[in-house]
N, C-alpha and C. Protein backbone atom coordinates (compact mmCIF):
# COMPACT_ATOMS: atom_id res chain seq x y z
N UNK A 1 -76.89 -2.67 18.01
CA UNK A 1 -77.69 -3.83 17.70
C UNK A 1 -76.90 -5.09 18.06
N UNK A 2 -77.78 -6.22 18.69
CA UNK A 2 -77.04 -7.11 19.06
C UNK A 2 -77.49 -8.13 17.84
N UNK A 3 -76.63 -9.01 17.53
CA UNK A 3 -76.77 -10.23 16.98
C UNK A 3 -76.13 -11.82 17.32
N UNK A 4 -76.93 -12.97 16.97
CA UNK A 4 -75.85 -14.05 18.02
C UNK A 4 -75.37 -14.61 16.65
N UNK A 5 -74.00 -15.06 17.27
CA UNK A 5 -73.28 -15.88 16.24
C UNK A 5 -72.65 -17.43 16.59
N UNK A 6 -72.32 -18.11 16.32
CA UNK A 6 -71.54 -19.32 16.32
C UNK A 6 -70.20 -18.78 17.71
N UNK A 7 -70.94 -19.16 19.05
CA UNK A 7 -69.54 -19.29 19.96
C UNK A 7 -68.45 -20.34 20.18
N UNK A 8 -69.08 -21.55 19.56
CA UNK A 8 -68.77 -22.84 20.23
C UNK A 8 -69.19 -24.02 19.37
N UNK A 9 -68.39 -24.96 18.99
CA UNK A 9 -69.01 -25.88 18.59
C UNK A 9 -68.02 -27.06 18.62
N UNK A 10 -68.33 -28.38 19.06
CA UNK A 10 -67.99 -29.73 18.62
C UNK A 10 -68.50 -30.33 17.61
N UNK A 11 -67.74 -30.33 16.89
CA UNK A 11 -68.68 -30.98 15.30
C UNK A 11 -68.20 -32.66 15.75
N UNK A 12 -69.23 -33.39 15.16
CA UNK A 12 -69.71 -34.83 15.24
C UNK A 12 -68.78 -35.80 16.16
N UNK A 13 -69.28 -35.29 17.70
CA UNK A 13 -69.08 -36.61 18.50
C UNK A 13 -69.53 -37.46 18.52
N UNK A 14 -69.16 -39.05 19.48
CA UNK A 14 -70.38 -39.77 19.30
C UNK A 14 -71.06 -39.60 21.02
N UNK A 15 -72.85 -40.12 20.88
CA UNK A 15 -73.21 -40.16 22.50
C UNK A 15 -72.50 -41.47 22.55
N UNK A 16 -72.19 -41.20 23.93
CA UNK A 16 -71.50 -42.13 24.74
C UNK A 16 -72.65 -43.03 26.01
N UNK A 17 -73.68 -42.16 26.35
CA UNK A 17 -74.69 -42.81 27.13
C UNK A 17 -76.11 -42.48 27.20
N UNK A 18 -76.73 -42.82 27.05
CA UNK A 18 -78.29 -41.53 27.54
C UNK A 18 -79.09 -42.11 28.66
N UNK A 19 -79.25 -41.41 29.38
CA UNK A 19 -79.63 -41.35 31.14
C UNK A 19 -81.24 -40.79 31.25
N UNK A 20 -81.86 -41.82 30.88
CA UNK A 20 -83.39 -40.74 31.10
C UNK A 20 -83.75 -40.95 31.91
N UNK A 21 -83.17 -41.27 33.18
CA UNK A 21 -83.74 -41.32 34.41
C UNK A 21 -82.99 -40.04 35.67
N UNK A 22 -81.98 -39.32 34.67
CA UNK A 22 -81.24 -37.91 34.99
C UNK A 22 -82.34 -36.58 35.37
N UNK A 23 -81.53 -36.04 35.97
CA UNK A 23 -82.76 -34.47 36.13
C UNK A 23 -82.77 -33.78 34.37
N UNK A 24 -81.34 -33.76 34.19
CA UNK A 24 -81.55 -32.97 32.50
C UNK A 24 -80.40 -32.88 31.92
N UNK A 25 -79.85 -32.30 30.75
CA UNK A 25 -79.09 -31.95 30.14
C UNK A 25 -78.02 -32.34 29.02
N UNK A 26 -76.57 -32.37 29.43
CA UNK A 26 -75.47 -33.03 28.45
C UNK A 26 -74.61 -33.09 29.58
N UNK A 27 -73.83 -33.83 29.67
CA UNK A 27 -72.93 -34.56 30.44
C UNK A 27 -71.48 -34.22 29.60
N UNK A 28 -70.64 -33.52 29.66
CA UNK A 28 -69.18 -33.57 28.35
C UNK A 28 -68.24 -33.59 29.20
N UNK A 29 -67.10 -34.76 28.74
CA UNK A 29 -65.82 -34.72 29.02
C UNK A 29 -65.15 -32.81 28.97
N UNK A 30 -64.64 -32.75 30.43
CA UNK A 30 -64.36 -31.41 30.82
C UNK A 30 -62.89 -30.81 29.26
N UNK A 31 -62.39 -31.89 29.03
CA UNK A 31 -61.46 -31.66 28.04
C UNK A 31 -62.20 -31.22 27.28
N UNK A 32 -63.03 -31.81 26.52
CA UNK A 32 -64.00 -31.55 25.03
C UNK A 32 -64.18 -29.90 25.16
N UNK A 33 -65.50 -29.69 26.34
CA UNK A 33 -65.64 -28.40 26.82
C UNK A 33 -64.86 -27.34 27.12
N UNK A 34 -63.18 -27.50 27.34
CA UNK A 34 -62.50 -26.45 27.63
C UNK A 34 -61.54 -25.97 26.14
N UNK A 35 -61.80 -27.38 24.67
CA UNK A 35 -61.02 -26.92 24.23
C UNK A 35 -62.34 -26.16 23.02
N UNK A 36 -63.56 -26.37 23.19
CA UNK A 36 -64.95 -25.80 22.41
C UNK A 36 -65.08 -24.43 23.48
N UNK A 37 -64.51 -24.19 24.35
CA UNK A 37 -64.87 -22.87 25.14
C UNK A 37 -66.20 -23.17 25.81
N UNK A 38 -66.48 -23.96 26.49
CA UNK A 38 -67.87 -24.34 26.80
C UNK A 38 -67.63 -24.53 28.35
N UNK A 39 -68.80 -23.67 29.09
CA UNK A 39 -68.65 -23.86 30.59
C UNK A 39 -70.00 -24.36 30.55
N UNK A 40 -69.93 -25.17 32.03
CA UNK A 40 -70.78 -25.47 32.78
C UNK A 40 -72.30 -24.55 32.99
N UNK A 41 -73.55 -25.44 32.79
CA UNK A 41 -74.69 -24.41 32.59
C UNK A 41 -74.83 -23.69 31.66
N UNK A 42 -73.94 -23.84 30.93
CA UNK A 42 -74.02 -22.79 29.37
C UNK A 42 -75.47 -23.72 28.46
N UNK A 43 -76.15 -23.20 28.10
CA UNK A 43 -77.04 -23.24 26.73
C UNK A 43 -76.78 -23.93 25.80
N UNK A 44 -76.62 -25.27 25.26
CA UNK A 44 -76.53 -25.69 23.83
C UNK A 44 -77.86 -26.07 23.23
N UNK A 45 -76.73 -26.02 21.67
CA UNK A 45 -78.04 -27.03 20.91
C UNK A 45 -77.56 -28.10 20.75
N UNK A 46 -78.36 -29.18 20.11
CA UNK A 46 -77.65 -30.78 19.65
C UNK A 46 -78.75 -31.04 18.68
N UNK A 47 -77.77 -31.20 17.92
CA UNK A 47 -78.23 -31.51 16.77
C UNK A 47 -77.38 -33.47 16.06
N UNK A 48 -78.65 -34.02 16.39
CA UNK A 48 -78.19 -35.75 16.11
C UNK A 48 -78.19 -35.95 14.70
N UNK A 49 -77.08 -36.38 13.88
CA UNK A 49 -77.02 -36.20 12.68
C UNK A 49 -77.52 -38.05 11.92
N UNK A 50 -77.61 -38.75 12.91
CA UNK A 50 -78.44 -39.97 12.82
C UNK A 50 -79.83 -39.91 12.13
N UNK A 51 -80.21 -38.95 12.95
CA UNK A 51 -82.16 -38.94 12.84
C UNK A 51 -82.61 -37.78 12.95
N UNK A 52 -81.92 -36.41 13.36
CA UNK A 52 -82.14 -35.06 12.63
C UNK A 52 -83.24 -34.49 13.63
N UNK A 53 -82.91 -34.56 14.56
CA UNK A 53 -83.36 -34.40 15.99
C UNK A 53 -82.59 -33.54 16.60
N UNK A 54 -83.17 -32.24 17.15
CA UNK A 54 -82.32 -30.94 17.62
C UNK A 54 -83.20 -30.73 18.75
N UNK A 55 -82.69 -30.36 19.75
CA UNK A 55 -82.88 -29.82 20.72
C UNK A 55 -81.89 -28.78 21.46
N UNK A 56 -82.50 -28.24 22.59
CA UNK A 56 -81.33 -27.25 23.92
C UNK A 56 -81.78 -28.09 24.94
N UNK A 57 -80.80 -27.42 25.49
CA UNK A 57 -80.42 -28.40 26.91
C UNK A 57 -79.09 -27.65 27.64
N UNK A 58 -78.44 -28.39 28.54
CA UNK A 58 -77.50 -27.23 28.97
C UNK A 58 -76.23 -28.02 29.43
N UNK A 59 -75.34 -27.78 29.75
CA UNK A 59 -73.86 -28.34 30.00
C UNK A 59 -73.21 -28.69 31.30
N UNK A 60 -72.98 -30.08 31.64
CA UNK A 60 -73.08 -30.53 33.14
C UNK A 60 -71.27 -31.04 32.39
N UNK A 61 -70.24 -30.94 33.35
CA UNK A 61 -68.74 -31.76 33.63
C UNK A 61 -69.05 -32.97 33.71
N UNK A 62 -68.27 -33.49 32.64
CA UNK A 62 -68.12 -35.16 33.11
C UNK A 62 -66.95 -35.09 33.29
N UNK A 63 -66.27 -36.65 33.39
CA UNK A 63 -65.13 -37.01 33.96
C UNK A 63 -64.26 -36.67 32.76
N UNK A 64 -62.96 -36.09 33.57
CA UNK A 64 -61.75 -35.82 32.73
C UNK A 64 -61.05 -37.16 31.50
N UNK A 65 -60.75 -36.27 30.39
CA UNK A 65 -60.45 -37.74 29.62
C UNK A 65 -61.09 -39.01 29.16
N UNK A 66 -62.60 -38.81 29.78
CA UNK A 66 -63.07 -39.87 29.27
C UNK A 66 -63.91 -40.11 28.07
N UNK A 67 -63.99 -38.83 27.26
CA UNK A 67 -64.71 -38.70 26.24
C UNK A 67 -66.11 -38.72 26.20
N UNK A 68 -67.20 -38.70 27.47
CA UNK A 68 -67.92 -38.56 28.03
C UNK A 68 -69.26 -37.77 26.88
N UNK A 69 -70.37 -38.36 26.76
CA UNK A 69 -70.75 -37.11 25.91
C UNK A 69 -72.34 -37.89 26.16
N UNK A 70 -72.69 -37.28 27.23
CA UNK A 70 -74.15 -38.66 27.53
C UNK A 70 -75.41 -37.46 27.46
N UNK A 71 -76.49 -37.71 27.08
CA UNK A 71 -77.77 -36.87 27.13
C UNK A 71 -78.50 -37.65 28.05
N UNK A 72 -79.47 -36.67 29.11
CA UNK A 72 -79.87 -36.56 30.37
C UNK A 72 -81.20 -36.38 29.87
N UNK A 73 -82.17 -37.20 30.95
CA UNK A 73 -83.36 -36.84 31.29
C UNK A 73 -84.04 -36.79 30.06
N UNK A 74 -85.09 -35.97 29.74
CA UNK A 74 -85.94 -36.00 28.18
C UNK A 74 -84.87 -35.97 27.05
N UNK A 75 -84.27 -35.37 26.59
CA UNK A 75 -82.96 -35.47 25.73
C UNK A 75 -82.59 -37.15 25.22
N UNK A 76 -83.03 -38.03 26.64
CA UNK A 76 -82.35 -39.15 26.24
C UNK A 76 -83.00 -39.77 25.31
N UNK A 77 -84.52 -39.11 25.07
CA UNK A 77 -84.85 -40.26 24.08
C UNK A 77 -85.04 -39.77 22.59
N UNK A 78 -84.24 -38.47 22.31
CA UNK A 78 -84.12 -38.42 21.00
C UNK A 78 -82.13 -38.54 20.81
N UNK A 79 -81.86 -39.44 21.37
CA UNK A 79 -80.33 -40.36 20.69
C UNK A 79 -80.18 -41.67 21.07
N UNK A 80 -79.35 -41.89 20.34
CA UNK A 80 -79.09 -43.29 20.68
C UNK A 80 -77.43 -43.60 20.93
N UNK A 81 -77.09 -44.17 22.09
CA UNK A 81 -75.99 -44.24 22.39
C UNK A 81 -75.31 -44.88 20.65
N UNK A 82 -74.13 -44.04 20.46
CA UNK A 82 -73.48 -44.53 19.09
C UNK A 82 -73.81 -43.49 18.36
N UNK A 83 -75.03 -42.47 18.62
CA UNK A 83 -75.56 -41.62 17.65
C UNK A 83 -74.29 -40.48 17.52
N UNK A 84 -73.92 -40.10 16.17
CA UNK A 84 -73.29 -38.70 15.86
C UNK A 84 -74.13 -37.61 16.37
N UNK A 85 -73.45 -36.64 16.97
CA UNK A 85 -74.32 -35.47 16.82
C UNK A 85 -72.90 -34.32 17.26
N UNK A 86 -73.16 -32.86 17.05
CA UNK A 86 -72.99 -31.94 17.26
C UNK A 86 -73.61 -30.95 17.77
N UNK A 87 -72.73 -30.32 18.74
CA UNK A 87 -73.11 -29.50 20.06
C UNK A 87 -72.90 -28.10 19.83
N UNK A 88 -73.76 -27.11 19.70
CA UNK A 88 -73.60 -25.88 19.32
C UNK A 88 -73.99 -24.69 20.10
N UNK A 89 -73.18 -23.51 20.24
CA UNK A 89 -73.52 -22.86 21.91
C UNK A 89 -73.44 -21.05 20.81
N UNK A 90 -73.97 -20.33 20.74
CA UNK A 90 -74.19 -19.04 20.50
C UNK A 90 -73.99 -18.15 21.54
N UNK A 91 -73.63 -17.03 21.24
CA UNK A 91 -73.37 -15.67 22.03
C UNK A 91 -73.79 -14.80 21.41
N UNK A 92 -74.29 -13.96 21.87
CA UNK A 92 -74.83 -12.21 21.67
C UNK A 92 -74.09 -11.43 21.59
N UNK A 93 -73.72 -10.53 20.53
CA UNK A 93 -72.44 -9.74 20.92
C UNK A 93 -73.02 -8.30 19.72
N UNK A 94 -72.17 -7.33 19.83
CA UNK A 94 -72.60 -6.15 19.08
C UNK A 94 -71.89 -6.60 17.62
N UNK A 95 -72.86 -5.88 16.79
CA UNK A 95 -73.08 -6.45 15.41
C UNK A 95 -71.27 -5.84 14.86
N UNK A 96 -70.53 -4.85 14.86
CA UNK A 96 -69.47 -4.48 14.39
C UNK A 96 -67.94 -6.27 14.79
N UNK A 97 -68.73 -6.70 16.44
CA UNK A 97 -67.87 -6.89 17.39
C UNK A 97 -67.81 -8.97 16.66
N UNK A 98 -68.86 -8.88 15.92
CA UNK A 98 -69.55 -9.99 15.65
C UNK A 98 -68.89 -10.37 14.49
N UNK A 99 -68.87 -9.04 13.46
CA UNK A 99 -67.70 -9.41 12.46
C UNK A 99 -66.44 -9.71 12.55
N UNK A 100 -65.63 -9.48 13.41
CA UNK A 100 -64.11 -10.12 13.59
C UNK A 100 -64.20 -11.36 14.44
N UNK A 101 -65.29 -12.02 15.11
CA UNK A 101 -65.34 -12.63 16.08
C UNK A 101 -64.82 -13.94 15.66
N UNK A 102 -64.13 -15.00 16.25
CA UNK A 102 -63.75 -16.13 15.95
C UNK A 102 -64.60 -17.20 16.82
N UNK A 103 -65.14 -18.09 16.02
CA UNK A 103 -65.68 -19.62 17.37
C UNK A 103 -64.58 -20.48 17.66
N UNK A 104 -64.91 -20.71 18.03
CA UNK A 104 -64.23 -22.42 18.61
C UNK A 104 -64.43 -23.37 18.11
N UNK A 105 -63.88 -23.92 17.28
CA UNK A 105 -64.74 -24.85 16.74
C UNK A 105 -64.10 -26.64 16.77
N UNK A 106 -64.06 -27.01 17.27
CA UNK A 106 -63.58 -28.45 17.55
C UNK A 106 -63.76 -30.15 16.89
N UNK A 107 -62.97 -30.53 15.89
CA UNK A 107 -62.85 -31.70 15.39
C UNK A 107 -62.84 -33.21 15.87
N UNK A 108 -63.04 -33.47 17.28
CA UNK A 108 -63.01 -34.30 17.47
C UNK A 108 -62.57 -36.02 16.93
N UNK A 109 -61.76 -36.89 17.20
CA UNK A 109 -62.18 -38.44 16.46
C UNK A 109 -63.23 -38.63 17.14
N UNK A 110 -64.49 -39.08 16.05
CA UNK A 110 -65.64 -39.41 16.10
C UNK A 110 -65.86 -41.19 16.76
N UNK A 111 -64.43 -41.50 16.62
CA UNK A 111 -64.42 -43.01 17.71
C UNK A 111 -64.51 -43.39 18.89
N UNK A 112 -63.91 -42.57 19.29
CA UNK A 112 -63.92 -42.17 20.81
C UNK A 112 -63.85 -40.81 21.78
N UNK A 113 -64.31 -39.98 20.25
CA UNK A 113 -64.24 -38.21 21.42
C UNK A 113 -62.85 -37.82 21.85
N UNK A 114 -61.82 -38.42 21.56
CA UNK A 114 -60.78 -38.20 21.53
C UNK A 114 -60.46 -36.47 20.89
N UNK A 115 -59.32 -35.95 21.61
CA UNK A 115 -58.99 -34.72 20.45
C UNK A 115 -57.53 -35.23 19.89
N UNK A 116 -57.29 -34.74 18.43
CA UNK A 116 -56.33 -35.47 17.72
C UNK A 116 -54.93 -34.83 18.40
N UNK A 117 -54.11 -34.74 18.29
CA UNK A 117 -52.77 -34.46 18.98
C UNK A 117 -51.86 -33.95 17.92
């Protein structure tokens, strides 16, 4: 039996831009994404802790270091640049394999998307 669990998560960045004139998605500083385990085209959710607005959408590279965290295309108009939100990515895995499994789970400073050092 498969079940999905918590693969990935950035808890409360801030958006940095929203682009509704984009084809689609999330835009993330490649740092953010490599230290949440998050590739490119992967599946999230976002959940805006502003106004309680969730959606999926999927995971595009932004620029290195820049703390980058912009929503694309329809996406853009449920945030608001400044808005908190958190980014959450699930995996399928066998139910035994699911119990030892560890996420990723990432703290971010919520000032600038920074990771703390």
């Amino acid at each position: 039996m498969l079940v999905e669990v918590l693969k990935s998560k950035l808890h409360r960045v801030k958006v940095t831009q929203a682009d509704l004139n984009y084809i689609g998605s999330v835009t993330i500083d490649p740092v953010l994404m490599e230290a949440a385990n998050l590739i490119e085209g992967e599946k999230v959710q976002i959940v805006n802790i502003n106004n309680g607005e969730r959606l999926e959408t999927y995971v595009i590279t932004g620029a290195e270091n820049s703390g980058e965290v912009c929503l694309n295309g329809p996406a853009a108009r449920k945030v608001s640049v400044g808005d908190i939100v958190i980014i959450i990515a699930y995996a399928q895995m066998e139910f035994e394999q699911a119990k030892s499994f560890k996420p990723s789970v990432v703290f971010p400073n919520e000032t600038n998307n920074k990771l703390n050092s």
